[in-house]
PDB file of N, CA and C in Angstrom:
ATOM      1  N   UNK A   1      47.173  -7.278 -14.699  1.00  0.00           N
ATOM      2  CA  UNK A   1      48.471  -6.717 -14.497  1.00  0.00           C
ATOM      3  C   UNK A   1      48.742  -5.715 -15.614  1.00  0.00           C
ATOM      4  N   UNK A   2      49.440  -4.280 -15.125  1.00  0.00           N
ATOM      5  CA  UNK A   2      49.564  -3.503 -16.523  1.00  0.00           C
ATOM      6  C   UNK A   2      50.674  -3.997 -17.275  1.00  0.00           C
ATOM      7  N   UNK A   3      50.665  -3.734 -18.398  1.00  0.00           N
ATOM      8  CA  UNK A   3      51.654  -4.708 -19.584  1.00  0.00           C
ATOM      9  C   UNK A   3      51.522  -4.130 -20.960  1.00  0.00           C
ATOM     10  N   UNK A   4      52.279  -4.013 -21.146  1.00  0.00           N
ATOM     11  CA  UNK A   4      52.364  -3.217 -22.600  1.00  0.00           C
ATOM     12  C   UNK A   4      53.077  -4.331 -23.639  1.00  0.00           C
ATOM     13  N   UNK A   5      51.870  -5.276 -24.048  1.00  0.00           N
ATOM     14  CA  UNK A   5      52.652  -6.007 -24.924  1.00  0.00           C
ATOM     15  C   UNK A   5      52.123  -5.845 -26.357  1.00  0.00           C
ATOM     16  N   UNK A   6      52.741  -6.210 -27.708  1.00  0.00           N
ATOM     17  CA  UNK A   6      52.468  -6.200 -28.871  1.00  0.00           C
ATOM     18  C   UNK A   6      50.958  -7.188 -28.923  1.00  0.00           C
ATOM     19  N   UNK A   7      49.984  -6.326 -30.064  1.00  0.00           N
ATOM     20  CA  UNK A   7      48.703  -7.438 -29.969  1.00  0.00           C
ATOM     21  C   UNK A   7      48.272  -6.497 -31.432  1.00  0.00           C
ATOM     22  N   UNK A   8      47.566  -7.446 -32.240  1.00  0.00           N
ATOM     23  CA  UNK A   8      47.083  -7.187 -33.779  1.00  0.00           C
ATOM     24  C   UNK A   8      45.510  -7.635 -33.504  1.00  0.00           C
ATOM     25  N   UNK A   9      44.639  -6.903 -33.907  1.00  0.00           N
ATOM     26  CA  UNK A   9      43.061  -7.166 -33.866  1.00  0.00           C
ATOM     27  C   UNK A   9      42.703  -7.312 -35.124  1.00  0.00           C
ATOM     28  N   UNK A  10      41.979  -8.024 -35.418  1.00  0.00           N
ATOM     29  CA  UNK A  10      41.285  -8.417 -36.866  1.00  0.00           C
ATOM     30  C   UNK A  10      39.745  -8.594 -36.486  1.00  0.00           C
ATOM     31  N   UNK A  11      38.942  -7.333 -36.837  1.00  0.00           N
ATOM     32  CA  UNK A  11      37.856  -6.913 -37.223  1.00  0.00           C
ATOM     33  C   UNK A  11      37.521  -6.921 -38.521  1.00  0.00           C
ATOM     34  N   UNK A  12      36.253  -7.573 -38.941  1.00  0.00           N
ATOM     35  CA  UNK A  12      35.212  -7.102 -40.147  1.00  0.00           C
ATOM     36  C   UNK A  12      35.860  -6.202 -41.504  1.00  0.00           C
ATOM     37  N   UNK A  13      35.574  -4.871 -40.285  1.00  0.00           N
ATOM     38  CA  UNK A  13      35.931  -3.479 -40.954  1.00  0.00           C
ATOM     39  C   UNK A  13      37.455  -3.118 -40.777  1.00  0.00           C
ATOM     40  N   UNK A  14      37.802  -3.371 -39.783  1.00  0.00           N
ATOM     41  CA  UNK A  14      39.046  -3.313 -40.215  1.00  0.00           C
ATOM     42  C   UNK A  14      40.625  -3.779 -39.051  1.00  0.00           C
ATOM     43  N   UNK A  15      41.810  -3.893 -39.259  1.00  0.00           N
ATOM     44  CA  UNK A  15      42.531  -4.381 -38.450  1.00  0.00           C
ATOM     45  C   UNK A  15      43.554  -3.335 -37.386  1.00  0.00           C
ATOM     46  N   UNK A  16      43.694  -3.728 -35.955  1.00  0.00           N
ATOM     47  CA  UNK A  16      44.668  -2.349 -35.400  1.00  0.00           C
ATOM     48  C   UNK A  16      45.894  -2.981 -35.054  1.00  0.00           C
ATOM     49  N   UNK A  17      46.828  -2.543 -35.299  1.00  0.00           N
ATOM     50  CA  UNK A  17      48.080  -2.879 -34.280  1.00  0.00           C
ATOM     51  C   UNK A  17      48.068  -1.816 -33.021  1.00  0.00           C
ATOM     52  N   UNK A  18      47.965  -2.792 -31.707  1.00  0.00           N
ATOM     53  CA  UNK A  18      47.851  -1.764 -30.781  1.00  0.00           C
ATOM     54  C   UNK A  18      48.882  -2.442 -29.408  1.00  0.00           C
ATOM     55  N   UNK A  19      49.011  -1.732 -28.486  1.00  0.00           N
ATOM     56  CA  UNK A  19      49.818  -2.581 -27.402  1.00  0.00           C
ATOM     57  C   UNK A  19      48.507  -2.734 -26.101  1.00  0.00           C
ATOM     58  N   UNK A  20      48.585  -3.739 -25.217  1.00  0.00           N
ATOM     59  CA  UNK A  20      47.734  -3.718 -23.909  1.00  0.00           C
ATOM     60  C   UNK A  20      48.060  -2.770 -23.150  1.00  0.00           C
ATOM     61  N   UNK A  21      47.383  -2.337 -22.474  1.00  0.00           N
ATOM     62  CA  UNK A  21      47.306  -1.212 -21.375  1.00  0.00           C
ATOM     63  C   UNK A  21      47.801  -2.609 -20.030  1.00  0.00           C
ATOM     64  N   UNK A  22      46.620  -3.570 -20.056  1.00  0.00           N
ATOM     65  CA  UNK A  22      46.670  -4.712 -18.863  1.00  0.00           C
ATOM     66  C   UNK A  22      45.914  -5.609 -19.597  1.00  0.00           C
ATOM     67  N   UNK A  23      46.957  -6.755 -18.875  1.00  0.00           N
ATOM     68  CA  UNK A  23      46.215  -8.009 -19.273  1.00  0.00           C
ATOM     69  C   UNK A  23      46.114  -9.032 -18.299  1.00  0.00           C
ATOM     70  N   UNK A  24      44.709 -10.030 -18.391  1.00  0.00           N
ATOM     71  CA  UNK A  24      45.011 -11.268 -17.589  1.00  0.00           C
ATOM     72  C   UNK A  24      44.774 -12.690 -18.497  1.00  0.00           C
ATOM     73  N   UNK A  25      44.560 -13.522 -17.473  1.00  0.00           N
ATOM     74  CA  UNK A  25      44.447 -14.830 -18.288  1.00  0.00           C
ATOM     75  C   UNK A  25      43.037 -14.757 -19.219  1.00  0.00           C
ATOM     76  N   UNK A  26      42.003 -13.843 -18.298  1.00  0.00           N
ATOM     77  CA  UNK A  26      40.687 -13.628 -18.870  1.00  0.00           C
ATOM     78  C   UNK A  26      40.612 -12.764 -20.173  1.00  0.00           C
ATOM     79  N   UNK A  27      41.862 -11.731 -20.252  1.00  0.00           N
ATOM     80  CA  UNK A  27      41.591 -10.864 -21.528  1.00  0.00           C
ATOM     81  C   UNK A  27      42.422  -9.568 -21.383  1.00  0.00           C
ATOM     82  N   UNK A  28      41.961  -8.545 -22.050  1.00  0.00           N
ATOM     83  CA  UNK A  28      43.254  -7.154 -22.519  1.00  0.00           C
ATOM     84  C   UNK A  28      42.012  -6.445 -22.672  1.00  0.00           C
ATOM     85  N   UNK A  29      42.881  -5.185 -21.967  1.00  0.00           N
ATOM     86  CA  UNK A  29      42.366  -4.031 -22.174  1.00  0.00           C
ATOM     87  C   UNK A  29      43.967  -3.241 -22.825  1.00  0.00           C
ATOM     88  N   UNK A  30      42.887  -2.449 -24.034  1.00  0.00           N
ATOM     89  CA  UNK A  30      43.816  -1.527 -24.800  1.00  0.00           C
ATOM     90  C   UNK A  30      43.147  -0.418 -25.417  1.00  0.00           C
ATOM     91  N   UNK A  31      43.821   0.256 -26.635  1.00  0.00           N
ATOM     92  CA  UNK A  31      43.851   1.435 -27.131  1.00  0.00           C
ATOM     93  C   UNK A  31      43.570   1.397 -28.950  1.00  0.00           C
ATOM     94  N   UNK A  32      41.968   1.551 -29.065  1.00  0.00           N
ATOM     95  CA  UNK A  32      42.448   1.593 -30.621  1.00  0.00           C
ATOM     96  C   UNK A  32      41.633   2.961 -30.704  1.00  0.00           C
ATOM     97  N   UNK A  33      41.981   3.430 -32.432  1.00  0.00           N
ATOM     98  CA  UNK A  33      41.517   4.596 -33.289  1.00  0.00           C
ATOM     99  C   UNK A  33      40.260   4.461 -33.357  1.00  0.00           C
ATOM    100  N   UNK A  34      39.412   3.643 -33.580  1.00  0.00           N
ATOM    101  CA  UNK A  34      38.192   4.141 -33.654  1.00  0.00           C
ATOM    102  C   UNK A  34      37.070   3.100 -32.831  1.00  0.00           C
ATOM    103  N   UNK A  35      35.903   3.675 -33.001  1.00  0.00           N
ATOM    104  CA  UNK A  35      34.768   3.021 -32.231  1.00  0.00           C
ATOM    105  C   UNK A  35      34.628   1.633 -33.103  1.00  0.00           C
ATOM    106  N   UNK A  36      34.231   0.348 -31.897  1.00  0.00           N
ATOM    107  CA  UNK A  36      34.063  -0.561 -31.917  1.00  0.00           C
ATOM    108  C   UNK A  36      32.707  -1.133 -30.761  1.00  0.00           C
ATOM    109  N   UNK A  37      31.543  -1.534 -31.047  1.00  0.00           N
ATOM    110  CA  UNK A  37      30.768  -1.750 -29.838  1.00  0.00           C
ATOM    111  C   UNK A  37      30.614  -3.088 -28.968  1.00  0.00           C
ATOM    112  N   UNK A  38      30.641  -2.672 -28.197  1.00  0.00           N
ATOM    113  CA  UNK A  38      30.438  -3.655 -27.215  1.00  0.00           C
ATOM    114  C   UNK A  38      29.535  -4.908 -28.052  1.00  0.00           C
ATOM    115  N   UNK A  39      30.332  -6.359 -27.260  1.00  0.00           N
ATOM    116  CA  UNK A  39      29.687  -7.958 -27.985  1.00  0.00           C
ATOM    117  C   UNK A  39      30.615  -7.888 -29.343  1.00  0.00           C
ATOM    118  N   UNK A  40      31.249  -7.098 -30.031  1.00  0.00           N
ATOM    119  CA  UNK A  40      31.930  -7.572 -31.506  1.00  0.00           C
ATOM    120  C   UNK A  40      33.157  -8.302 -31.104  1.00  0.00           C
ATOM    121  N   UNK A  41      32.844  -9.375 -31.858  1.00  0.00           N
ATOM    122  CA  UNK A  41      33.667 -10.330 -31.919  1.00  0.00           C
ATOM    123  C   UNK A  41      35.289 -10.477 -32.936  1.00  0.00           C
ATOM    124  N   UNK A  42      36.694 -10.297 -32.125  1.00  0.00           N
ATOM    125  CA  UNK A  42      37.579  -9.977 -32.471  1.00  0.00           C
ATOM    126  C   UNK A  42      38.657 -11.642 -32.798  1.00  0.00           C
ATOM    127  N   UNK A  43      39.539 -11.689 -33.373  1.00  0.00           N
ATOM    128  CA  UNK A  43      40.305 -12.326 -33.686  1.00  0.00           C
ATOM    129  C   UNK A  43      41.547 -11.546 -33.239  1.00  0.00           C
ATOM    130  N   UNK A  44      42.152 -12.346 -32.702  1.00  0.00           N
ATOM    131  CA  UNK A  44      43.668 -11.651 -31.730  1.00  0.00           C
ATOM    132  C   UNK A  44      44.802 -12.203 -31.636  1.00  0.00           C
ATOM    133  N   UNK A  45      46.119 -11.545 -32.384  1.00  0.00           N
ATOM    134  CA  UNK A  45      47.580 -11.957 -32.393  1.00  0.00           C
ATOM    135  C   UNK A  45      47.979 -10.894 -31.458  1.00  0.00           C
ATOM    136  N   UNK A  46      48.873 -11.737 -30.624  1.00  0.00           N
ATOM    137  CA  UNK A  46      49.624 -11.327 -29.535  1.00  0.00           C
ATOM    138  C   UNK A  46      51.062 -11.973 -29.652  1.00  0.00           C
ATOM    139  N   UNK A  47      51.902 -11.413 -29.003  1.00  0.00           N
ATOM    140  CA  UNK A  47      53.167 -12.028 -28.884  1.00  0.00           C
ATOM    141  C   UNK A  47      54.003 -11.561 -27.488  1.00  0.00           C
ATOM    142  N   UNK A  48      54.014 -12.942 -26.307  1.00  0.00           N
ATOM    143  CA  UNK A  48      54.004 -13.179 -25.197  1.00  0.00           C
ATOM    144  C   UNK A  48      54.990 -13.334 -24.430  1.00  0.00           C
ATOM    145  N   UNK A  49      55.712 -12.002 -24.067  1.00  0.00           N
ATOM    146  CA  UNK A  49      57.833 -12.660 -23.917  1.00  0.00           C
ATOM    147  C   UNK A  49      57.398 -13.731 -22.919  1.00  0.00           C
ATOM    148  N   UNK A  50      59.005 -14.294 -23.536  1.00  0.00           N
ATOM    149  CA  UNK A  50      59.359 -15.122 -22.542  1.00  0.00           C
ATOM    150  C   UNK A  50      60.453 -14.513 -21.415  1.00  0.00           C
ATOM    151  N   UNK A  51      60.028 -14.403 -20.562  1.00  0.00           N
ATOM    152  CA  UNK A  51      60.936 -13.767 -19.336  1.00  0.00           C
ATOM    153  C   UNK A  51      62.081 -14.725 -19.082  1.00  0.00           C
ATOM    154  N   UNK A  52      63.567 -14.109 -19.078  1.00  0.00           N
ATOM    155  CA  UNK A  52      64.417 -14.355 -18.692  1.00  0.00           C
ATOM    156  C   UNK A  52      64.831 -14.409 -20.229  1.00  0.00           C
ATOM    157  N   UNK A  53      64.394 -14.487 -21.479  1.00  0.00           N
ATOM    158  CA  UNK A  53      64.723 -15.116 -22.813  1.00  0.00           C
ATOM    159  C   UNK A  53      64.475 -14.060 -23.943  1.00  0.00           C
ATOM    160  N   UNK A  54      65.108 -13.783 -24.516  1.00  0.00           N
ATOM    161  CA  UNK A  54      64.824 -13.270 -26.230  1.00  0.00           C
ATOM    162  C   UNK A  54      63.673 -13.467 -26.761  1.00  0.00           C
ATOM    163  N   UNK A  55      62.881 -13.931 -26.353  1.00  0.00           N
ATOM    164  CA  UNK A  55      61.731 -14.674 -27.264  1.00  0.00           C
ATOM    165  C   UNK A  55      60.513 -14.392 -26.961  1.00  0.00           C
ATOM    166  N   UNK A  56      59.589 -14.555 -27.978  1.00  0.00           N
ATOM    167  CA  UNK A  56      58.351 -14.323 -27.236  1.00  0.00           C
ATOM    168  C   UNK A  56      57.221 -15.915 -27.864  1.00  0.00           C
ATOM    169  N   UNK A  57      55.962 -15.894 -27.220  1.00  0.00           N
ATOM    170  CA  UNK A  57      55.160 -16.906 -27.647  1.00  0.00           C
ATOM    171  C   UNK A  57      54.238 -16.255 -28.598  1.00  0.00           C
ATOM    172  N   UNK A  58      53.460 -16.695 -29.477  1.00  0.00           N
ATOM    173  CA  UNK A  58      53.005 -16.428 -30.514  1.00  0.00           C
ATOM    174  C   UNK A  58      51.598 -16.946 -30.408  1.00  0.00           C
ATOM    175  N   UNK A  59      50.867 -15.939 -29.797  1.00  0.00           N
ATOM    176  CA  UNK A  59      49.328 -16.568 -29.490  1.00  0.00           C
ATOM    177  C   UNK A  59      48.021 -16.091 -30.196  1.00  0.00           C
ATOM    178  N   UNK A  60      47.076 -17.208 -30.948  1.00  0.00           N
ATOM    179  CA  UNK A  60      46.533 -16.690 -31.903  1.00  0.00           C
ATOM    180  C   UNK A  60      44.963 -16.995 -30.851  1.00  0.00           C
ATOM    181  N   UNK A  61      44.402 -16.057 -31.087  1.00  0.00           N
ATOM    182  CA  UNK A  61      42.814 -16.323 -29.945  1.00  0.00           C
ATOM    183  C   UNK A  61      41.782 -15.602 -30.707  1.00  0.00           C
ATOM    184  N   UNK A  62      40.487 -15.802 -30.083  1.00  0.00           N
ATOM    185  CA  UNK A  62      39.245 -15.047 -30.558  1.00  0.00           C
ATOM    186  C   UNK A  62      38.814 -14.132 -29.306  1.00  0.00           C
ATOM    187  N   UNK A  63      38.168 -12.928 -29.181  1.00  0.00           N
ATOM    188  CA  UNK A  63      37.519 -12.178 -28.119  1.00  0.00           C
ATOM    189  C   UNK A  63      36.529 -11.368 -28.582  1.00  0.00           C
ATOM    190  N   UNK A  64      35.967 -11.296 -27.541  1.00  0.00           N
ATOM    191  CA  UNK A  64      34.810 -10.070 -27.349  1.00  0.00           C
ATOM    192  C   UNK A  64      35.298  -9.098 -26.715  1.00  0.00           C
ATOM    193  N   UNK A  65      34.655  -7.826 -27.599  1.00  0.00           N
ATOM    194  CA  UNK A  65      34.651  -6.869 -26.461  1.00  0.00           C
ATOM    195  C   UNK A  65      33.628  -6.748 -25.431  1.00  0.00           C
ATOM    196  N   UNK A  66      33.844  -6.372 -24.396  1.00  0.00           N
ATOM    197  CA  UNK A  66      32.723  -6.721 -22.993  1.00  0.00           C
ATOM    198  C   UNK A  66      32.866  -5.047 -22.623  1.00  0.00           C
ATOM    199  N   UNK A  67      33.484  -4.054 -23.204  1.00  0.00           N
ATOM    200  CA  UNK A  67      33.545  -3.122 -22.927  1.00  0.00           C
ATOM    201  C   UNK A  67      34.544  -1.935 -23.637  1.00  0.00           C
ATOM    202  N   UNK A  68      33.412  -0.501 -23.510  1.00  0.00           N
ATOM    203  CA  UNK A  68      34.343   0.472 -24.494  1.00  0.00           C
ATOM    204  C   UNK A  68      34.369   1.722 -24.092  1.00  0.00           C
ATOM    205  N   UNK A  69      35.188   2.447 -23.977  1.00  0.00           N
ATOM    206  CA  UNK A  69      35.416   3.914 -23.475  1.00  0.00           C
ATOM    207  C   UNK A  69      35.507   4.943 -24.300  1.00  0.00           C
ATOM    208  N   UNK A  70      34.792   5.697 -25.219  1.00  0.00           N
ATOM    209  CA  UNK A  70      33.481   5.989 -23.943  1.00  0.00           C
ATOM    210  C   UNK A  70      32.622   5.229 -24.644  1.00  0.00           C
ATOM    211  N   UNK A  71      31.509   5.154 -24.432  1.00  0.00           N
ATOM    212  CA  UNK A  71      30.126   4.231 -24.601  1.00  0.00           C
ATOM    213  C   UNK A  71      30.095   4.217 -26.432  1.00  0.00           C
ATOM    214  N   UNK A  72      29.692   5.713 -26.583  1.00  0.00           N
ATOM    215  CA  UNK A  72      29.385   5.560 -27.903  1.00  0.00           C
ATOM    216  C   UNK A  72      30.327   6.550 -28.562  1.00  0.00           C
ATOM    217  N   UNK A  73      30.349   6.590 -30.600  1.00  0.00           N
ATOM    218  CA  UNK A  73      31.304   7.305 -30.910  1.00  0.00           C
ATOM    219  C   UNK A  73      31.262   8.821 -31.433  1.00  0.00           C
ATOM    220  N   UNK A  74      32.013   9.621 -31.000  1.00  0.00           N
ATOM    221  CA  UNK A  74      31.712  10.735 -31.376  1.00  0.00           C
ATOM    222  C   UNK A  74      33.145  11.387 -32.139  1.00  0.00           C
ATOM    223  N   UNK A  75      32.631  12.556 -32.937  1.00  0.00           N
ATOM    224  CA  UNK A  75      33.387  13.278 -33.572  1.00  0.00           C
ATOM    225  C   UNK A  75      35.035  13.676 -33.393  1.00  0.00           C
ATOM    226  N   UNK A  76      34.453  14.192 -31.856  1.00  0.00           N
ATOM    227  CA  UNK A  76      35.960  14.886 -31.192  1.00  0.00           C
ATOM    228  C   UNK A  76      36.760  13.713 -30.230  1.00  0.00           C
ATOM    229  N   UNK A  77      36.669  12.881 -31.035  1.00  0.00           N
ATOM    230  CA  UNK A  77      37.218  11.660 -30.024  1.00  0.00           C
ATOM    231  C   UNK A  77      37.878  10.603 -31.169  1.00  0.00           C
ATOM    232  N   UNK A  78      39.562  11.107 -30.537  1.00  0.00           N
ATOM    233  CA  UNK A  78      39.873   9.860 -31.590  1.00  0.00           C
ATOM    234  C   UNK A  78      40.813   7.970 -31.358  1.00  0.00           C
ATOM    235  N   UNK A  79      40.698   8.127 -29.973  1.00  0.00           N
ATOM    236  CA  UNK A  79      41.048   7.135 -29.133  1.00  0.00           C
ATOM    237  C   UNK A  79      39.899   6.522 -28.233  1.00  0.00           C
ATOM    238  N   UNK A  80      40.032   5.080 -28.709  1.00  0.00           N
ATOM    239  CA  UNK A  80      38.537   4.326 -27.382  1.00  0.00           C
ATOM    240  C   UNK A  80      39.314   3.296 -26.715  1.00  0.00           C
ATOM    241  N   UNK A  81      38.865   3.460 -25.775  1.00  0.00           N
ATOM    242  CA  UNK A  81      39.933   2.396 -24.459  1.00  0.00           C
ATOM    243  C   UNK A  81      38.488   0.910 -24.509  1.00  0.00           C
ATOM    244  N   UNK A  82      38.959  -0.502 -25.265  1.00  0.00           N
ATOM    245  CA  UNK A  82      38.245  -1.662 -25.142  1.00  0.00           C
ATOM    246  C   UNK A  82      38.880  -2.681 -24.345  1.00  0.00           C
ATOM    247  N   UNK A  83      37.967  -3.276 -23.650  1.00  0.00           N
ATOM    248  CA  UNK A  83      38.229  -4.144 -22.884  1.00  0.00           C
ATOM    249  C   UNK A  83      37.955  -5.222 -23.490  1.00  0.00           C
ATOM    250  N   UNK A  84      38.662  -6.482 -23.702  1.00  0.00           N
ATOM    251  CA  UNK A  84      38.462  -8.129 -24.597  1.00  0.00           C
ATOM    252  C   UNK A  84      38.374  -8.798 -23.383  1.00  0.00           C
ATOM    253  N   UNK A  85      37.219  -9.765 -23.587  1.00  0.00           N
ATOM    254  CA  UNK A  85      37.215 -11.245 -23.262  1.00  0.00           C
ATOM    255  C   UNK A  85      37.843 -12.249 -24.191  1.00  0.00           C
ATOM    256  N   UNK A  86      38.560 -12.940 -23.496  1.00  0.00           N
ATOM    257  CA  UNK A  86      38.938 -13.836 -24.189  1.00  0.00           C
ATOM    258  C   UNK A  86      38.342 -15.072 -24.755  1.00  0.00           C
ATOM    259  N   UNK A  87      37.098 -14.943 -25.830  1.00  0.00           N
ATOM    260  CA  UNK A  87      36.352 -15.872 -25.852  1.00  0.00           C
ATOM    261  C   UNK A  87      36.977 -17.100 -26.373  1.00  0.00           C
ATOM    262  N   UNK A  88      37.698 -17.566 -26.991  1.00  0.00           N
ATOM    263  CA  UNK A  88      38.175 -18.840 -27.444  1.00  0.00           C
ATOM    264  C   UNK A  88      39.603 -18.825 -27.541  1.00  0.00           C
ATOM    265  N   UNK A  89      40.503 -19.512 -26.565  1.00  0.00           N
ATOM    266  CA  UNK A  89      41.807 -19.335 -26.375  1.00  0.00           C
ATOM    267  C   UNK A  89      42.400 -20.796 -25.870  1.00  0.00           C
ATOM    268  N   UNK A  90      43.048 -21.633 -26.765  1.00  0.00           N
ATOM    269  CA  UNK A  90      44.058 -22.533 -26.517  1.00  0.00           C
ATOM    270  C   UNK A  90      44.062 -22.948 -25.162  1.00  0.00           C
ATOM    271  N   UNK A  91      44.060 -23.473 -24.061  1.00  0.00           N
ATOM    272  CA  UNK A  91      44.353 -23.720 -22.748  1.00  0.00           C
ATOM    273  C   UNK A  91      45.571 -23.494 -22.765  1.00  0.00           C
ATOM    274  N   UNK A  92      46.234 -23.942 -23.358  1.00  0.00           N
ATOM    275  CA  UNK A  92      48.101 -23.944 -23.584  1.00  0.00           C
ATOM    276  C   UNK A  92      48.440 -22.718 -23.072  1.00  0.00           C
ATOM    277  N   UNK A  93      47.677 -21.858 -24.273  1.00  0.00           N
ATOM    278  CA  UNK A  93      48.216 -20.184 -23.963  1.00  0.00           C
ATOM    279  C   UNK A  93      47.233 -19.861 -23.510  1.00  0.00           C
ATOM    280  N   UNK A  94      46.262 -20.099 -22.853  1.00  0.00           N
ATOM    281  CA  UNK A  94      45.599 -19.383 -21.384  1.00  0.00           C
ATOM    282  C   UNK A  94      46.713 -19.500 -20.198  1.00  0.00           C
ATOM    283  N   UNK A  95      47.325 -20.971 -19.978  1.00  0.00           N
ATOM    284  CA  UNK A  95      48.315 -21.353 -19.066  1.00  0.00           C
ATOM    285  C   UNK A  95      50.004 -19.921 -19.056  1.00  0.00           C
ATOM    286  N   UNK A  96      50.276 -20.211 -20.445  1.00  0.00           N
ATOM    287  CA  UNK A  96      51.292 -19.020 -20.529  1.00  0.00           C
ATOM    288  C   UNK A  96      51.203 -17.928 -20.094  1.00  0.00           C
ATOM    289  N   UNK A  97      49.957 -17.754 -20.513  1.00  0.00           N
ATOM    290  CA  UNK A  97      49.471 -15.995 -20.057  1.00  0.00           C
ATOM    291  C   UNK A  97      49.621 -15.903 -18.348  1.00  0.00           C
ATOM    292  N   UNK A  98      48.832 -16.949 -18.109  1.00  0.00           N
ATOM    293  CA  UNK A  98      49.160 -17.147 -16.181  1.00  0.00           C
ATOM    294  C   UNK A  98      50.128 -16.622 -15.559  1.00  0.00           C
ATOM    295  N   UNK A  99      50.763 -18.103 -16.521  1.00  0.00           N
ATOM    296  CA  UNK A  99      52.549 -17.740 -15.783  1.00  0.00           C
ATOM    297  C   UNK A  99      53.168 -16.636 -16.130  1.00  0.00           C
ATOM    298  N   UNK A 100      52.683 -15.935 -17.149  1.00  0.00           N
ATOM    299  CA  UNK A 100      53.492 -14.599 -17.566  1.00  0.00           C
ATOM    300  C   UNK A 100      53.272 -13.349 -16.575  1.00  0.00           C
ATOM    301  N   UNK A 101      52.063 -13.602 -16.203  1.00  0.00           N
ATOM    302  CA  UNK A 101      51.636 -12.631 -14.856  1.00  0.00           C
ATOM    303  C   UNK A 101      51.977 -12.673 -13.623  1.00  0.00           C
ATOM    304  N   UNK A 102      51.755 -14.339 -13.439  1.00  0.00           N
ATOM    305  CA  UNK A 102      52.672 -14.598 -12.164  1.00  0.00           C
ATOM    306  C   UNK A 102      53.713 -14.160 -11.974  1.00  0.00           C
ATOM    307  N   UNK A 103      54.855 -14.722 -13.043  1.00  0.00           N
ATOM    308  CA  UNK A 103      55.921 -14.065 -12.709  1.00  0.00           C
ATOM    309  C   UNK A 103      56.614 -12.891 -12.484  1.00  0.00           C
ATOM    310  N   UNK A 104      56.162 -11.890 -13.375  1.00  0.00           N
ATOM    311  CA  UNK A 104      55.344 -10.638 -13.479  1.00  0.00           C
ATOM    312  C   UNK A 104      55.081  -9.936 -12.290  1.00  0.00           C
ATOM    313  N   UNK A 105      54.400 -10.161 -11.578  1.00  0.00           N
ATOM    314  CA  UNK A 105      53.424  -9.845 -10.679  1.00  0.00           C
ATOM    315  C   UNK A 105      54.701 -10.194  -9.416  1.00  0.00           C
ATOM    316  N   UNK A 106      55.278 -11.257  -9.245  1.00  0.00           N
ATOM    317  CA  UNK A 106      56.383 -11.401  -8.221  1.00  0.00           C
ATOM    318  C   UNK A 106      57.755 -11.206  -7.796  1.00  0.00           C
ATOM    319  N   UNK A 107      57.954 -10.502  -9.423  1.00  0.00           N
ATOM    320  CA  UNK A 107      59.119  -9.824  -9.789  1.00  0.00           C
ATOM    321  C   UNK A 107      59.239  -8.486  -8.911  1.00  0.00           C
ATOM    322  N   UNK A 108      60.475  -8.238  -8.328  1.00  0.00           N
ATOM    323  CA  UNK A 108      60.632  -7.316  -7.587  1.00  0.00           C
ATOM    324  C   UNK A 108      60.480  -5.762  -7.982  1.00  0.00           C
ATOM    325  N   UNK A 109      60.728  -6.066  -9.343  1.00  0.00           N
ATOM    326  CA  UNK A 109      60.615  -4.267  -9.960  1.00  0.00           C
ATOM    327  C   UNK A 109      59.136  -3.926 -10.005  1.00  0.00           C
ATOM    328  N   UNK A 110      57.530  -5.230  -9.819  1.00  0.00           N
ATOM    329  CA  UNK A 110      56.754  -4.631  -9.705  1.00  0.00           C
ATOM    330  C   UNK A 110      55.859  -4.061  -8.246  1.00  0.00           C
ATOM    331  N   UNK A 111      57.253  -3.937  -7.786  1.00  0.00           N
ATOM    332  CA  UNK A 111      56.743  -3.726  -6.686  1.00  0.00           C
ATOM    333  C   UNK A 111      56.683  -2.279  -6.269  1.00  0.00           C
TER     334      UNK A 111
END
């Protein structure tokens, strides 16, 4: 589902604050500054409204990237579109994420 929510990456080399383009229960695709390759393994803060509420959930996970736009990095390029798996994620907040789409997804404005 597309979704533009707040999400912090913690890489090695270094950390992005970036928002999702789309997300599912499986993972996020987004927008960072520089090249990252495919298989690197990410650490991921997100924060998950709660619909109908002020609030959001506070979800701490691990991912892979399974994918990067464009392939490799070049000079004249200063945005790469990565796709995360969600490799190690709470069931709890795998479940949230669900329902956040569901509801999401059945809400009349996304229609």
């Amino acid at each position: 589902m597309d979704a533009s929510l707040p999400l912090k990456l913690f890489h090695t080399d270094a950390d992005f604050i970036t928002e999702t383009i789309n997300i599912s229960s499986g993972g996020a695709y987004c927008q960072i500054d520089r090249f990252i390759p495919v298989m690197t393994k990410l650490k991921i803060l997100m924060f998950l409204p709660i619909i109908g509420r002020n609030r959001s959930h506070k979800i701490e996970c691990e991912g892979i990237i399974v994918r990067t736009e464009p392939e490799y990095p070049a000079d004249d390029i200063d945005k790469y579109n990565i796709a995360i798996f969600f490799s190690n994620i709470a069931k709890k907040d795998c479940a949230k994420i669900t329902s956040y789409v569901k509801k999401k997804m059945s809400s009349p404005s996304c229609n």
